[in-house]
C-alpha atoms as a PDB file:
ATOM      1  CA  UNK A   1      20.270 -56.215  12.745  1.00  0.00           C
ATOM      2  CA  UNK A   2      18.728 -55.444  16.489  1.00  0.00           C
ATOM      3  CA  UNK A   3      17.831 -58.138  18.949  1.00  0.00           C
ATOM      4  CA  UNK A   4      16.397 -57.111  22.340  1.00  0.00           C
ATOM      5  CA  UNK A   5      18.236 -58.756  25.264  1.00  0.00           C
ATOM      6  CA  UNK A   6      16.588 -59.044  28.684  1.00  0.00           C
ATOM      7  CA  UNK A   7      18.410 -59.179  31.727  1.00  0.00           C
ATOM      8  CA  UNK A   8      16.825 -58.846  34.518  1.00  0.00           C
ATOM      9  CA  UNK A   9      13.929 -56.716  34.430  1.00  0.00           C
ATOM     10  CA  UNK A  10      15.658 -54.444  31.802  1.00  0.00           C
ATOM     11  CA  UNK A  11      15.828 -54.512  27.980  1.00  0.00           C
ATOM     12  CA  UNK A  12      18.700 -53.401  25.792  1.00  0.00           C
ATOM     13  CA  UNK A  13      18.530 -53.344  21.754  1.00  0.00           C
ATOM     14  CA  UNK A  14      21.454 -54.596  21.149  1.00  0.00           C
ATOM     15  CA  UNK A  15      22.699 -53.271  17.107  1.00  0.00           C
ATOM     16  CA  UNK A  16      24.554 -56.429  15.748  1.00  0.00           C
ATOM     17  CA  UNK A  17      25.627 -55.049  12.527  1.00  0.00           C
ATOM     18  CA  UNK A  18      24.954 -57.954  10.002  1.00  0.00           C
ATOM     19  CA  UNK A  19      24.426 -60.513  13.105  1.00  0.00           C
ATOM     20  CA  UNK A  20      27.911 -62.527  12.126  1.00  0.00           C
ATOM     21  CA  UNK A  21      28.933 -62.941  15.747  1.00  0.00           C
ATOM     22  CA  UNK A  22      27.954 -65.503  18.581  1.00  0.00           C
ATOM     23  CA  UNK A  23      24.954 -66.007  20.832  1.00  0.00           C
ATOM     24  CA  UNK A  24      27.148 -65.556  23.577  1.00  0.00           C
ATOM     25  CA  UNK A  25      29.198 -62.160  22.338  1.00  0.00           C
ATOM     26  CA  UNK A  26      25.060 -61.144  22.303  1.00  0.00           C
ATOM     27  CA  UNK A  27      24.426 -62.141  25.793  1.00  0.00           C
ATOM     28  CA  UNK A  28      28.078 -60.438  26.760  1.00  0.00           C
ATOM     29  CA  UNK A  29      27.342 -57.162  25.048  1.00  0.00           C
ATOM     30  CA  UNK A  30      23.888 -57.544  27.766  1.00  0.00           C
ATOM     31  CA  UNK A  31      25.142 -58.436  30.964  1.00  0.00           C
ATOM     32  CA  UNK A  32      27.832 -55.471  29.809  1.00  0.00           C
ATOM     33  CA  UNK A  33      25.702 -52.770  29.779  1.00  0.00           C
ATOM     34  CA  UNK A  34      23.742 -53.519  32.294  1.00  0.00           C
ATOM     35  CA  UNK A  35      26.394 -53.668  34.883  1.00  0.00           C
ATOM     36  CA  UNK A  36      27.193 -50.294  33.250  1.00  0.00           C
ATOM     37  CA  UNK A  37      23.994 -48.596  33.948  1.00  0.00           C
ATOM     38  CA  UNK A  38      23.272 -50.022  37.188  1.00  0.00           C
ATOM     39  CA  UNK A  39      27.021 -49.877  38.438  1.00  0.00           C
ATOM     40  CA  UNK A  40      26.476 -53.542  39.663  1.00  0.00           C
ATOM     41  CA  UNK A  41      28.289 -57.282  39.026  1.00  0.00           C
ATOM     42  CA  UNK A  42      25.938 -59.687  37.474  1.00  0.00           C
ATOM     43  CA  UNK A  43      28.428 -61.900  36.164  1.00  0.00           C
ATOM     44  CA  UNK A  44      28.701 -63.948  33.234  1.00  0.00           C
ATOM     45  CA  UNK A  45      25.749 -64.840  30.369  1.00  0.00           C
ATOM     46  CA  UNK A  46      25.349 -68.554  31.323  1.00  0.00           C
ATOM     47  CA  UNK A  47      22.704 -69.084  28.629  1.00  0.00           C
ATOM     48  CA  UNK A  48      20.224 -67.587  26.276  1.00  0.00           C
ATOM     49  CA  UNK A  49      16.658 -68.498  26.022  1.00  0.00           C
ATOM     50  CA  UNK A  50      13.642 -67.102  23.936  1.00  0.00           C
ATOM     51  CA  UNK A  51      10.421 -66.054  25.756  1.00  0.00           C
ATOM     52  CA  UNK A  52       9.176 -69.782  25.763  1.00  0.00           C
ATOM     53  CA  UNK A  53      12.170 -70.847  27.819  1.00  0.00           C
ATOM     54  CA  UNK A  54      14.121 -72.388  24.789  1.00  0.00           C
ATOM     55  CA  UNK A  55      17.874 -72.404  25.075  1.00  0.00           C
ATOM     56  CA  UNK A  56      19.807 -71.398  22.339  1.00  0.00           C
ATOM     57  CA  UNK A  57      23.141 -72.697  21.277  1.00  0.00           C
ATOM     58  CA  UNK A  58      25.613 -69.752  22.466  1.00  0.00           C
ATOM     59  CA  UNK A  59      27.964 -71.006  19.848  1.00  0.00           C
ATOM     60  CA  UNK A  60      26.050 -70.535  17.281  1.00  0.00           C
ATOM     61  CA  UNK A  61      25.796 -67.343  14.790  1.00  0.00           C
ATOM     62  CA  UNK A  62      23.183 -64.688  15.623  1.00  0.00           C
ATOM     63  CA  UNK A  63      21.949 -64.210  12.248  1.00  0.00           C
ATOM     64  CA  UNK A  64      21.511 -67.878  11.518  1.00  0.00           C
ATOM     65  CA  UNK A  65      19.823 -68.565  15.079  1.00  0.00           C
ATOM     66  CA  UNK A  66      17.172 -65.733  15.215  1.00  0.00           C
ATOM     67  CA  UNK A  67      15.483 -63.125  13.343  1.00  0.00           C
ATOM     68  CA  UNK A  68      16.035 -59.375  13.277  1.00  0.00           C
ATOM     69  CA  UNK A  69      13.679 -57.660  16.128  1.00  0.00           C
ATOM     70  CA  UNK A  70      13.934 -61.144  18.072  1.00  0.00           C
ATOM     71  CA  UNK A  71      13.826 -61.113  21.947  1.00  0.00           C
ATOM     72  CA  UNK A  72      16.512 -63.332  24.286  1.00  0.00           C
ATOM     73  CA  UNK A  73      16.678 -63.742  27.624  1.00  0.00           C
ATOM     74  CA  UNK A  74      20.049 -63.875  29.388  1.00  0.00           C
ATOM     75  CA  UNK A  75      20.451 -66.765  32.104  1.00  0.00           C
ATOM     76  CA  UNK A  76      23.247 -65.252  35.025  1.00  0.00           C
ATOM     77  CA  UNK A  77      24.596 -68.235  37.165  1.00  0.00           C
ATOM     78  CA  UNK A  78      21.865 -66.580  39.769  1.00  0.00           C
ATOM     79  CA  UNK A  79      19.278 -67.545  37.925  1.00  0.00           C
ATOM     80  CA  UNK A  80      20.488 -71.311  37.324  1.00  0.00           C
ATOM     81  CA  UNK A  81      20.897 -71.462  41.205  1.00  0.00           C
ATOM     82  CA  UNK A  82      17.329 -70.122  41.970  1.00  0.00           C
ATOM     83  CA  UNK A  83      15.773 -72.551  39.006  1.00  0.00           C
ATOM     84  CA  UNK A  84      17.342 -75.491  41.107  1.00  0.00           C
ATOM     85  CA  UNK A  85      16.498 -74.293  44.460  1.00  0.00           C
ATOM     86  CA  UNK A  86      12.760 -74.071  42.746  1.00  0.00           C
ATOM     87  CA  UNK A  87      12.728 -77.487  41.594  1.00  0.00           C
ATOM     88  CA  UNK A  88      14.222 -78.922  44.738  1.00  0.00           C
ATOM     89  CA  UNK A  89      11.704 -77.131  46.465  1.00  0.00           C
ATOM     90  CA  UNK A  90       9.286 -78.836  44.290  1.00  0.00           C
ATOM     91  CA  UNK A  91      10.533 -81.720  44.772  1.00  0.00           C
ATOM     92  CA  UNK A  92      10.564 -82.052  48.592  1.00  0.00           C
ATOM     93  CA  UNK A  93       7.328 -80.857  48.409  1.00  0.00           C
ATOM     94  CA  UNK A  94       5.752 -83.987  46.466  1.00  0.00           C
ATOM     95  CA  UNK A  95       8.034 -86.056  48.251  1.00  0.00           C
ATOM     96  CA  UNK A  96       6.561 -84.478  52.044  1.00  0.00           C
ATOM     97  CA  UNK A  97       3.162 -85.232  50.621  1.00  0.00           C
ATOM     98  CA  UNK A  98       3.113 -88.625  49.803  1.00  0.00           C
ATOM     99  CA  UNK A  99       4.230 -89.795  53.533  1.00  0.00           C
ATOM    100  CA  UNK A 100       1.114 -91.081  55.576  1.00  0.00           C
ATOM    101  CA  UNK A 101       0.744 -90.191  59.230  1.00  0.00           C
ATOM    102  CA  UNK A 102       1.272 -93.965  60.350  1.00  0.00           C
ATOM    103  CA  UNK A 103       4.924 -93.847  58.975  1.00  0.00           C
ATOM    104  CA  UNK A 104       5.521 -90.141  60.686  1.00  0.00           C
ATOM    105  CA  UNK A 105       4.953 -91.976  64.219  1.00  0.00           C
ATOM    106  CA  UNK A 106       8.029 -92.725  66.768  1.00  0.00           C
ATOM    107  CA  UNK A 107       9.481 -95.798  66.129  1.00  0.00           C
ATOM    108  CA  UNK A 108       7.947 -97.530  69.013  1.00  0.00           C
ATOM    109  CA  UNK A 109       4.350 -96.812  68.644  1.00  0.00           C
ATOM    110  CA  UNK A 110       4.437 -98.177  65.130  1.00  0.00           C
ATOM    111  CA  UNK A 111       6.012-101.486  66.676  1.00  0.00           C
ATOM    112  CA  UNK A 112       3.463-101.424  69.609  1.00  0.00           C
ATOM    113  CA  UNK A 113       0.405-101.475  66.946  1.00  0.00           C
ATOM    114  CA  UNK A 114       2.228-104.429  64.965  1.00  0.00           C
ATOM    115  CA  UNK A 115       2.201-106.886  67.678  1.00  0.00           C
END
């Protein structure tokens, strides 16, 4: 059994004999040989996803979990910490664009146009 596992911009079949082991010996043997061939530290598979952003269960057995020829992507802590940064960005974002001007006004004009 091969399953292709992308880390990075890089893809590595991976040969997983009969597919008995874990997800997350899979996304180990990956971040492995990448830091192998690019003689740099990824650290650890945090997660596995298939190309529509579905996590899999990293305790769970390959051969049960995908099909032969399958594609996962790894998830390094990296990429968890750039997703967040993303969504926080989004967030502030909506949240900068639903002040009006009135309420972005020193505190004592706004009083001064109560009265």
């Amino acid at each position: 059994m091969i399953v292709h596992v992308h880390i990075k911009d890089q893809i590595f079949p991976i040969q997983c004999g009969t597919g008995c082991q874990r997800l997350q010996w899979l996304g180990d043997v990956g971040v492995f040989r990448y830091e192998h061939f690019f003689n740099v530290s990824t650290g650890v598979c945090k997660a596995l996803e298939l190309e529509d952003g579905t996590a899999l269960d990293v305790g769970s057995i390959i051969s049960d979990t995908i099909p032969e020829n399958s594609h996962v992507w790894v998830v390094l802590q990296e990429d968890e910490i750039a997703k967040k940064r993303e969504e926080l960005d989004d967030t502030s974002s909506k949240v900068s664009s639903v002040h009006e001007p009135s309420l972005l006004r020193p505190r004592n004009q706004q009083t001064a146009k109560r009265k």
